[in-house]
PDB file of N, CA and C in Angstrom:
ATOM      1  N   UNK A   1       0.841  -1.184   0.000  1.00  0.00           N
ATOM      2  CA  UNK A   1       0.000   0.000   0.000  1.00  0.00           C
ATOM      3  C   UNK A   1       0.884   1.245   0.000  1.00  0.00           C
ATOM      4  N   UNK A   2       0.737   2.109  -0.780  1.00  0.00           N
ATOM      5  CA  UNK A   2       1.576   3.642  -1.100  1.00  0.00           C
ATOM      6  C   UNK A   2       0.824   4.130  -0.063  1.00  0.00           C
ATOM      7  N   UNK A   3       2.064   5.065   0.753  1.00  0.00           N
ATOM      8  CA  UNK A   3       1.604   5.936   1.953  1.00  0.00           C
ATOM      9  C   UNK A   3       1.803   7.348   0.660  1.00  0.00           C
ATOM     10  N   UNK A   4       0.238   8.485   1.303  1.00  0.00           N
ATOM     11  CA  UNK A   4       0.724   9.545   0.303  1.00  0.00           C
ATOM     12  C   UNK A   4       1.983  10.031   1.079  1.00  0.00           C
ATOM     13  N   UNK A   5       2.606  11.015   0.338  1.00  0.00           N
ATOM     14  CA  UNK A   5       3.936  12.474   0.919  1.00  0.00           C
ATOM     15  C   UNK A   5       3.075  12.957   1.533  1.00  0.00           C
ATOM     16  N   UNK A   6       4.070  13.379   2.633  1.00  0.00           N
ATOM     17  CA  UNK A   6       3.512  14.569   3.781  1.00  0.00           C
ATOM     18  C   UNK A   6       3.665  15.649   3.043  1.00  0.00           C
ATOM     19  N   UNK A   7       2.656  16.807   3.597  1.00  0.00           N
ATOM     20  CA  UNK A   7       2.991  18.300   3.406  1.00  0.00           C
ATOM     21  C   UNK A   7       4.367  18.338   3.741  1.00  0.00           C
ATOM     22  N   UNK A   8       5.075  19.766   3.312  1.00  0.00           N
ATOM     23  CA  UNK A   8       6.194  20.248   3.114  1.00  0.00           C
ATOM     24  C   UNK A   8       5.946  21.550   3.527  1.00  0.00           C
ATOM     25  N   UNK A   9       6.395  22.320   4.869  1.00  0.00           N
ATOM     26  CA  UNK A   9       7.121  23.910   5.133  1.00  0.00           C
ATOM     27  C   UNK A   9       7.914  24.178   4.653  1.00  0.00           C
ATOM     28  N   UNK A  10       7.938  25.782   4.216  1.00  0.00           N
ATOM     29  CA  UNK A  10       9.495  26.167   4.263  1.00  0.00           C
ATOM     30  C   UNK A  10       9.306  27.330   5.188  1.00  0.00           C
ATOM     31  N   UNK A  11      10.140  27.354   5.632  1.00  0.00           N
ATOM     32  CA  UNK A  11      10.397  28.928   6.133  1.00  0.00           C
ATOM     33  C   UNK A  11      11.309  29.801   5.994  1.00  0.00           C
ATOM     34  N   UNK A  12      10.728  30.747   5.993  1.00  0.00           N
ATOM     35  CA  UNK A  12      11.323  32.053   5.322  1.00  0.00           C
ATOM     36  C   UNK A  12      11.662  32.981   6.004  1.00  0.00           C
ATOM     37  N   UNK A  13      13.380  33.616   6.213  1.00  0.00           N
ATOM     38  CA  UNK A  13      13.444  34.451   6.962  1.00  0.00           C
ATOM     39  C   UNK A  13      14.384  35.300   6.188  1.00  0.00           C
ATOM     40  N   UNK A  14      14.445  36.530   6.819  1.00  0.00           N
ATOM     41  CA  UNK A  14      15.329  37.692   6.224  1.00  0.00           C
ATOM     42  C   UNK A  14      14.450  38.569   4.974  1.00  0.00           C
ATOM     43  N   UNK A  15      13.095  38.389   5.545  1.00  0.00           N
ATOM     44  CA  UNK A  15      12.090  39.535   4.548  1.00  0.00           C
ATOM     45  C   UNK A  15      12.331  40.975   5.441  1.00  0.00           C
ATOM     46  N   UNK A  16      12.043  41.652   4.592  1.00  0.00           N
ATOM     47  CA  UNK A  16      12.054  42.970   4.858  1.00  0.00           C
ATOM     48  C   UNK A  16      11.087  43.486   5.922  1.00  0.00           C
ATOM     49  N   UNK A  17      10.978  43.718   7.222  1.00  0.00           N
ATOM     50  CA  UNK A  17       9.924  43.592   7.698  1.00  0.00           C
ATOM     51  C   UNK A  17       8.912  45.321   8.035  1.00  0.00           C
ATOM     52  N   UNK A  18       9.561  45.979   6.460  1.00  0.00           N
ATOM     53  CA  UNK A  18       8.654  47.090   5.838  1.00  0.00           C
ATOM     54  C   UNK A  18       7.500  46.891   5.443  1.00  0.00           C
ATOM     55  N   UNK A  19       7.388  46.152   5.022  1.00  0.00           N
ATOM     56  CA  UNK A  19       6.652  45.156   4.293  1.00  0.00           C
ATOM     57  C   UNK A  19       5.206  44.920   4.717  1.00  0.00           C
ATOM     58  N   UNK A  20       3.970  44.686   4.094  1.00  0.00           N
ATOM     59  CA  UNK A  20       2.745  44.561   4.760  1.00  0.00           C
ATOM     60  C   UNK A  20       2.538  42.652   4.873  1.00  0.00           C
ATOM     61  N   UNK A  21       2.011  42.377   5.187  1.00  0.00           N
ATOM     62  CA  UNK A  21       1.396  40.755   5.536  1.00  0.00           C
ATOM     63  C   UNK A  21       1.144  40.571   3.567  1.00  0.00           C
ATOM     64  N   UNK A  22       0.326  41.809   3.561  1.00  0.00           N
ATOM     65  CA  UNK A  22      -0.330  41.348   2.499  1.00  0.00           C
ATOM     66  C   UNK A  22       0.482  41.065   0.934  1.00  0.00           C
ATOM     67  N   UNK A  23       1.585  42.300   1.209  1.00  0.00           N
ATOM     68  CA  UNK A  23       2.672  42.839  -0.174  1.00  0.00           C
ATOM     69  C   UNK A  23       3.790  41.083   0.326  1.00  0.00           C
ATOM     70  N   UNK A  24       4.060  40.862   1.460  1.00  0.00           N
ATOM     71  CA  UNK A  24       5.194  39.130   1.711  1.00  0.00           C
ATOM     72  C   UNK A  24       4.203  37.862   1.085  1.00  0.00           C
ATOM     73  N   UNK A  25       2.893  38.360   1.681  1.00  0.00           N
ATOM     74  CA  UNK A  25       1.965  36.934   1.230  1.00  0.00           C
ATOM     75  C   UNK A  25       1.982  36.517  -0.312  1.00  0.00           C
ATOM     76  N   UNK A  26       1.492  37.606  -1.006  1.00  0.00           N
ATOM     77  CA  UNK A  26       1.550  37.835  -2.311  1.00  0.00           C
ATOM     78  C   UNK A  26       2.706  37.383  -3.170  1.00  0.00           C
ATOM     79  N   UNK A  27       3.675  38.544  -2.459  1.00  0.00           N
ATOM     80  CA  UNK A  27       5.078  37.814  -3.197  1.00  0.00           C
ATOM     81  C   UNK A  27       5.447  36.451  -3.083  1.00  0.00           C
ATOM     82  N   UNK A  28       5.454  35.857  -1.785  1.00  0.00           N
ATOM     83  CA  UNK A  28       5.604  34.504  -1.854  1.00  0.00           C
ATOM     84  C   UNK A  28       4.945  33.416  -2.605  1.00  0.00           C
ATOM     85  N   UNK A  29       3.354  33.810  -2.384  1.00  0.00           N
ATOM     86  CA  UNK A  29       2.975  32.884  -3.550  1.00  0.00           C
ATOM     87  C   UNK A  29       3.165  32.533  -4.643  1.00  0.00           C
ATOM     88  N   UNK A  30       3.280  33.950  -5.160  1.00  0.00           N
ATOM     89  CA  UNK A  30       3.918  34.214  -6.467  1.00  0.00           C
ATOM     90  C   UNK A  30       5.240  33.419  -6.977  1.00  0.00           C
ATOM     91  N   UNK A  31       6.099  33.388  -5.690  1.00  0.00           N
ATOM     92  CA  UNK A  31       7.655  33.225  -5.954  1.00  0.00           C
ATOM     93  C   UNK A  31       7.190  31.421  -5.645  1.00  0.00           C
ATOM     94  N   UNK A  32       6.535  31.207  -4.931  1.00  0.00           N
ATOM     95  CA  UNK A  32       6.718  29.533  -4.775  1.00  0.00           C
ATOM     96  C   UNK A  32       5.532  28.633  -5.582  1.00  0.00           C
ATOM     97  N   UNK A  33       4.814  29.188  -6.178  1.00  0.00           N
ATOM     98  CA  UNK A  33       3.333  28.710  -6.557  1.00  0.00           C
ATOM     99  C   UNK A  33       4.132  27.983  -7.995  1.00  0.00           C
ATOM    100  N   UNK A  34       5.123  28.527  -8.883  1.00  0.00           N
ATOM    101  CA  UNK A  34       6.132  27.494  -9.380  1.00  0.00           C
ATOM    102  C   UNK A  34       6.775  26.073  -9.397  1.00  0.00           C
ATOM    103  N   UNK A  35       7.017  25.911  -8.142  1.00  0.00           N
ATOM    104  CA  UNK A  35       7.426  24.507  -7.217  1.00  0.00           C
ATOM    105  C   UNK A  35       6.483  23.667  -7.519  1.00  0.00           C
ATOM    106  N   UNK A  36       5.413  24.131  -7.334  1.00  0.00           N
ATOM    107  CA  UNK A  36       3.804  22.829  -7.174  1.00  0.00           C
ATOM    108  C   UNK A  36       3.053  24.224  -6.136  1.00  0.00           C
ATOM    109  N   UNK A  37       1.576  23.152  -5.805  1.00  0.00           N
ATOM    110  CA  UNK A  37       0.542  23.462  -5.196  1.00  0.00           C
ATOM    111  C   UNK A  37       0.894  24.265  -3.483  1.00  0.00           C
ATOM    112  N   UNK A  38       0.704  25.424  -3.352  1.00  0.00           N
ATOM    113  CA  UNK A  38       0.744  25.708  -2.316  1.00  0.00           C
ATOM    114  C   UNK A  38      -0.526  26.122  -1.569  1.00  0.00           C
ATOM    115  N   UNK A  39      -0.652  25.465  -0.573  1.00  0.00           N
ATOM    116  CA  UNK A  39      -1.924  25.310   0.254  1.00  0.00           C
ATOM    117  C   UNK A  39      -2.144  26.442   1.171  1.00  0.00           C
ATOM    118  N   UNK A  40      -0.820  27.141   1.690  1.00  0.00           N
ATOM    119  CA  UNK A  40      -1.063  28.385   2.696  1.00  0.00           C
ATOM    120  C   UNK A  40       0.390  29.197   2.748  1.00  0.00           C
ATOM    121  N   UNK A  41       0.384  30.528   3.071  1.00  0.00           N
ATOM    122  CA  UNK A  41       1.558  31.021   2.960  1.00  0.00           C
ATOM    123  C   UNK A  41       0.683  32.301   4.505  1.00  0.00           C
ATOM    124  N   UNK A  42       1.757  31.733   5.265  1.00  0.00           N
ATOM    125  CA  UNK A  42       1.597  32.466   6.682  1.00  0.00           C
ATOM    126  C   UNK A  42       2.720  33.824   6.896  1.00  0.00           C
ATOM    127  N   UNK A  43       2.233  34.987   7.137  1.00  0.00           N
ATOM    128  CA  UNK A  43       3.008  35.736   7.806  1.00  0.00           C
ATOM    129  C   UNK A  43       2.494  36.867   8.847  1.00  0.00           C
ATOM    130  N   UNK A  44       3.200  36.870   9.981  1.00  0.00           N
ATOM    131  CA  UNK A  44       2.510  38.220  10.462  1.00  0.00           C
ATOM    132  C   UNK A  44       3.286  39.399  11.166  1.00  0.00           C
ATOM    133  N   UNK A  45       3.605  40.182  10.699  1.00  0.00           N
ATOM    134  CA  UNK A  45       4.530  41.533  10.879  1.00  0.00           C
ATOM    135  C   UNK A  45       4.946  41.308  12.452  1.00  0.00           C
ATOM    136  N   UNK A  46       3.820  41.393  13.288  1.00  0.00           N
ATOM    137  CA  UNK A  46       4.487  41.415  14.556  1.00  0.00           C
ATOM    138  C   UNK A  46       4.757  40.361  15.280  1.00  0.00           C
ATOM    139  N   UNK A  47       4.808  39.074  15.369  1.00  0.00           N
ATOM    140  CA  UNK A  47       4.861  38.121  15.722  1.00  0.00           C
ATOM    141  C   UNK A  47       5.994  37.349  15.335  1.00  0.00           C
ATOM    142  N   UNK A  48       6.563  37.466  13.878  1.00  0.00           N
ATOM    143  CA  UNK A  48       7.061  36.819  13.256  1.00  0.00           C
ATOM    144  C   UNK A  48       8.220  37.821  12.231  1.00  0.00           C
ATOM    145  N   UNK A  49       8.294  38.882  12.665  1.00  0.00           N
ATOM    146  CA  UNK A  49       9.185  39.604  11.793  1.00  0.00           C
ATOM    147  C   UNK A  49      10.405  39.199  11.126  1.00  0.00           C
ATOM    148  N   UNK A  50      10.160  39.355  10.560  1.00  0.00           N
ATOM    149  CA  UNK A  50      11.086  38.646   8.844  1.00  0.00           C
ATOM    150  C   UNK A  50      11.019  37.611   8.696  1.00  0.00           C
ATOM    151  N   UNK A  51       9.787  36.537   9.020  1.00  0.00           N
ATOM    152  CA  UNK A  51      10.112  35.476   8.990  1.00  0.00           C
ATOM    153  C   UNK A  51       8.300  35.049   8.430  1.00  0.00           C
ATOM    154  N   UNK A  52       8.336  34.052   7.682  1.00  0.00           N
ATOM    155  CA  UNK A  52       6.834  33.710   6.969  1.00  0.00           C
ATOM    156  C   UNK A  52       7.241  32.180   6.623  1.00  0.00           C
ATOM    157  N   UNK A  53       5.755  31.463   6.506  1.00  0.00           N
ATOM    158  CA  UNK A  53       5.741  29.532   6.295  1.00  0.00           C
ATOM    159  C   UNK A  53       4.976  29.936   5.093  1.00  0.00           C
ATOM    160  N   UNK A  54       5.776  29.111   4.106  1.00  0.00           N
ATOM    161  CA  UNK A  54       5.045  28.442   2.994  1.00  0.00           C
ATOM    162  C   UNK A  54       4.572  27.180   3.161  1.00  0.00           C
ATOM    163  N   UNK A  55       3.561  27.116   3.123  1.00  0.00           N
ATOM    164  CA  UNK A  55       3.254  25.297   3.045  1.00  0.00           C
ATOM    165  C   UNK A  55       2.214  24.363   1.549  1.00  0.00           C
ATOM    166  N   UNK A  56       3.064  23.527   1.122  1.00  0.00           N
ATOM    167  CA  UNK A  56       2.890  23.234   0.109  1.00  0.00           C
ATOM    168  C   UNK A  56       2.314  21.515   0.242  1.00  0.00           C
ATOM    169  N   UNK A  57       1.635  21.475  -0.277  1.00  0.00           N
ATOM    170  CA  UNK A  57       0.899  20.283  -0.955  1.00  0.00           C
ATOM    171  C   UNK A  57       1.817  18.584  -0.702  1.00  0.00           C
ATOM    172  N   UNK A  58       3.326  18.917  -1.761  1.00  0.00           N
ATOM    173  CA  UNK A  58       4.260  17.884  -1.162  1.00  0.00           C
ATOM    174  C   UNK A  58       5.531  18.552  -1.117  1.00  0.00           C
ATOM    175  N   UNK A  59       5.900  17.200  -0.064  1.00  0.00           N
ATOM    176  CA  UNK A  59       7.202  17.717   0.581  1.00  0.00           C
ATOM    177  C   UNK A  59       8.154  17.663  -0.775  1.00  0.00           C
ATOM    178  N   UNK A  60       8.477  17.407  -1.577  1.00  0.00           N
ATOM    179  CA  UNK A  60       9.069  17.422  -2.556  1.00  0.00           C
ATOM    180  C   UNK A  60       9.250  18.874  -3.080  1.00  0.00           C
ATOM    181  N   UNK A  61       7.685  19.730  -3.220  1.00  0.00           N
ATOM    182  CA  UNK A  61       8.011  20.869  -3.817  1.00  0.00           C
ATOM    183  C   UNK A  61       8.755  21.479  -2.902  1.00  0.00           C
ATOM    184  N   UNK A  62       8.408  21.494  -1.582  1.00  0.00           N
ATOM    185  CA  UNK A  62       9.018  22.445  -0.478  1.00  0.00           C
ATOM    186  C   UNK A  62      10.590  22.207  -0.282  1.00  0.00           C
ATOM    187  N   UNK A  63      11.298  21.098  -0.574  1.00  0.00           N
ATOM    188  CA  UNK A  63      12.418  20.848  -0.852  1.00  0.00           C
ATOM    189  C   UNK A  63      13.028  21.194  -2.029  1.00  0.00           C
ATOM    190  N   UNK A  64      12.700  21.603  -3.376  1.00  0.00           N
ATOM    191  CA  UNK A  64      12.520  22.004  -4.429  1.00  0.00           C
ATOM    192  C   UNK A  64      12.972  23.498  -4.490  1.00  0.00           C
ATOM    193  N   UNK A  65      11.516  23.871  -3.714  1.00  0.00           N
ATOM    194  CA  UNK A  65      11.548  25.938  -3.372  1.00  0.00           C
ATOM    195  C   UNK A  65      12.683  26.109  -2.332  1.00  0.00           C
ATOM    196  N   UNK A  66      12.920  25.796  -1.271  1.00  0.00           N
ATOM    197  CA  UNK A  66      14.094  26.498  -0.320  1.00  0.00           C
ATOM    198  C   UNK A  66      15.089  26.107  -1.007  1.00  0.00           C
ATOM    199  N   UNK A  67      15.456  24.906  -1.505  1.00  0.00           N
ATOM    200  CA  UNK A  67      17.191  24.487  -1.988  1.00  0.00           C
ATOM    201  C   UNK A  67      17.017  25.947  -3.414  1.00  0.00           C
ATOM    202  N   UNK A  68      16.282  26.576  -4.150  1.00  0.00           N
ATOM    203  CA  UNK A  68      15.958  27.605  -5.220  1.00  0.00           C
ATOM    204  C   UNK A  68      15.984  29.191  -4.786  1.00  0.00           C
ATOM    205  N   UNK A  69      15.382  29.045  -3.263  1.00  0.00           N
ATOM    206  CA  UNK A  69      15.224  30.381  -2.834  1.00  0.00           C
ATOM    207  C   UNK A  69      15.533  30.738  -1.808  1.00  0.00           C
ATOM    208  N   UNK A  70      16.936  29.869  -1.372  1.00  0.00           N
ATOM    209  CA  UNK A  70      17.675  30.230  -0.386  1.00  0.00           C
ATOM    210  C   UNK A  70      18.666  31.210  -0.623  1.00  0.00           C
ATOM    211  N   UNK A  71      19.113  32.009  -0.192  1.00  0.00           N
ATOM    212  CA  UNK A  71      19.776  32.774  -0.488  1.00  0.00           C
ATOM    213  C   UNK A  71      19.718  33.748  -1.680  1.00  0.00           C
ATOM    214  N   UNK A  72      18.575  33.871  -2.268  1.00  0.00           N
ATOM    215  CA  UNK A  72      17.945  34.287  -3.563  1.00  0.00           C
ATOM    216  C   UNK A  72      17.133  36.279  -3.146  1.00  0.00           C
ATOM    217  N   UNK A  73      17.348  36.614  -3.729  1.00  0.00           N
ATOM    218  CA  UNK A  73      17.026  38.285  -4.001  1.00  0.00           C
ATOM    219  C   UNK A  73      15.517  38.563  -3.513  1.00  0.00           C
ATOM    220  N   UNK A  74      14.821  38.857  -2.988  1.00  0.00           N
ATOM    221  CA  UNK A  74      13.851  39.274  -2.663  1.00  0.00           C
ATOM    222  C   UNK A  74      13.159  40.364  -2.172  1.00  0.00           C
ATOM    223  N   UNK A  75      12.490  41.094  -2.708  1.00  0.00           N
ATOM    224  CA  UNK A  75      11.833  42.736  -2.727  1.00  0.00           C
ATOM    225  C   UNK A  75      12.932  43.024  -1.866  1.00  0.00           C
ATOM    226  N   UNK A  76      14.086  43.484  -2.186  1.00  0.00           N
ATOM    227  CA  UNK A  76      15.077  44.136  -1.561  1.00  0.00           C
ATOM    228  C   UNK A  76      16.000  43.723  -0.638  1.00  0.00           C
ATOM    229  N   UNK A  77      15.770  42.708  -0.647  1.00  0.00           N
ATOM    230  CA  UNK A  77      16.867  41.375   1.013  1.00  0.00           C
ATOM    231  C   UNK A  77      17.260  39.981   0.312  1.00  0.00           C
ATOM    232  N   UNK A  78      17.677  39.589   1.470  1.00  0.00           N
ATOM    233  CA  UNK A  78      18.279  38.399   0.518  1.00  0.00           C
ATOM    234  C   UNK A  78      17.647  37.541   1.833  1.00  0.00           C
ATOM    235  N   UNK A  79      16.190  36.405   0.868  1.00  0.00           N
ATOM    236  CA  UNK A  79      16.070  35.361   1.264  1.00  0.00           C
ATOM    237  C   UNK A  79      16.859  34.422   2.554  1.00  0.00           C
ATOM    238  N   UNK A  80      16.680  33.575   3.624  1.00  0.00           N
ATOM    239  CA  UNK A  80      16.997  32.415   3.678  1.00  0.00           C
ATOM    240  C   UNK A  80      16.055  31.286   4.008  1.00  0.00           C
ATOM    241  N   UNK A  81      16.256  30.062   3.449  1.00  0.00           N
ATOM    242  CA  UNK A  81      15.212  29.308   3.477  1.00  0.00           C
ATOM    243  C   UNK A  81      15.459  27.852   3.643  1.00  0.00           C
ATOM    244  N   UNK A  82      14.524  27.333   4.520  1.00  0.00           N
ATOM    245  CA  UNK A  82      14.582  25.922   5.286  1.00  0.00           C
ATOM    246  C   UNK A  82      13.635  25.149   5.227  1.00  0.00           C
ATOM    247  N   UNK A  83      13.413  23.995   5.148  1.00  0.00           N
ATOM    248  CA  UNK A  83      12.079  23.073   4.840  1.00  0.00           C
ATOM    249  C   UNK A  83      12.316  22.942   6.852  1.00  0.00           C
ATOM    250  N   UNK A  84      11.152  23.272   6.978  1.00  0.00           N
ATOM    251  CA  UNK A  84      10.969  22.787   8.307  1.00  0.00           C
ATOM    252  C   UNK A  84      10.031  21.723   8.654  1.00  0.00           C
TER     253      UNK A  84
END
C-alpha cells in the first residue's frame, strides 16, 4: 500500500519587515506557486518579523523551493530558506 507524501514547510526568513502581511503573502505565492501546489503562505509583521511559512501540498516541492530560494534576491533582502 503507497503511503501519500507529507505536506512540506518552508520557512522564510530575512524579509524585509517594511513590508505589509499582504505585499510578503503575495510575493511569496507568487515566488513559490512554481514549485507545485501551495496550500497556505503564513506571515505576520508582529509576531514573526522577517520570517513567513510556505506550506505546500508535497514535501518534494518544499524541498525544491528552499534548496531555489535560499539565499535568492527578494523585494530588496536576501532570502533564507529551510524546509521545516
Amino acid at each position: 500500500m503507497d503511503t501519500p507524501e507529507s505536506n512540506g514547510t518552508v520557512l522564510f526568513s530575512g524579509i524585509n519587515d517594511r513590508l505589509t502581511n499582504t505585499q510578503i503573502q503575495e510575493a511569496l505565492f507568487i515566488a513559490c506557486s512554481s514549485f507545485g501546489p501551495v496550500l497556505r503562505v503564513s506571515s505576520n509583521r508582529k509576531t514573526l518579523r522577517g520570517k513567513a511559512f510556505v506550506t505546500f501540498l508535497h514535501l518534494s516541492d518544499a524541498i525544491a523551493c528552499a534548496s531555489r530560494l535560499h539565499d535568492a534576491p527578494f523585494l530588496s533582502t536576501s532570502l533564507s530558506a529551510r524546509v521545516i
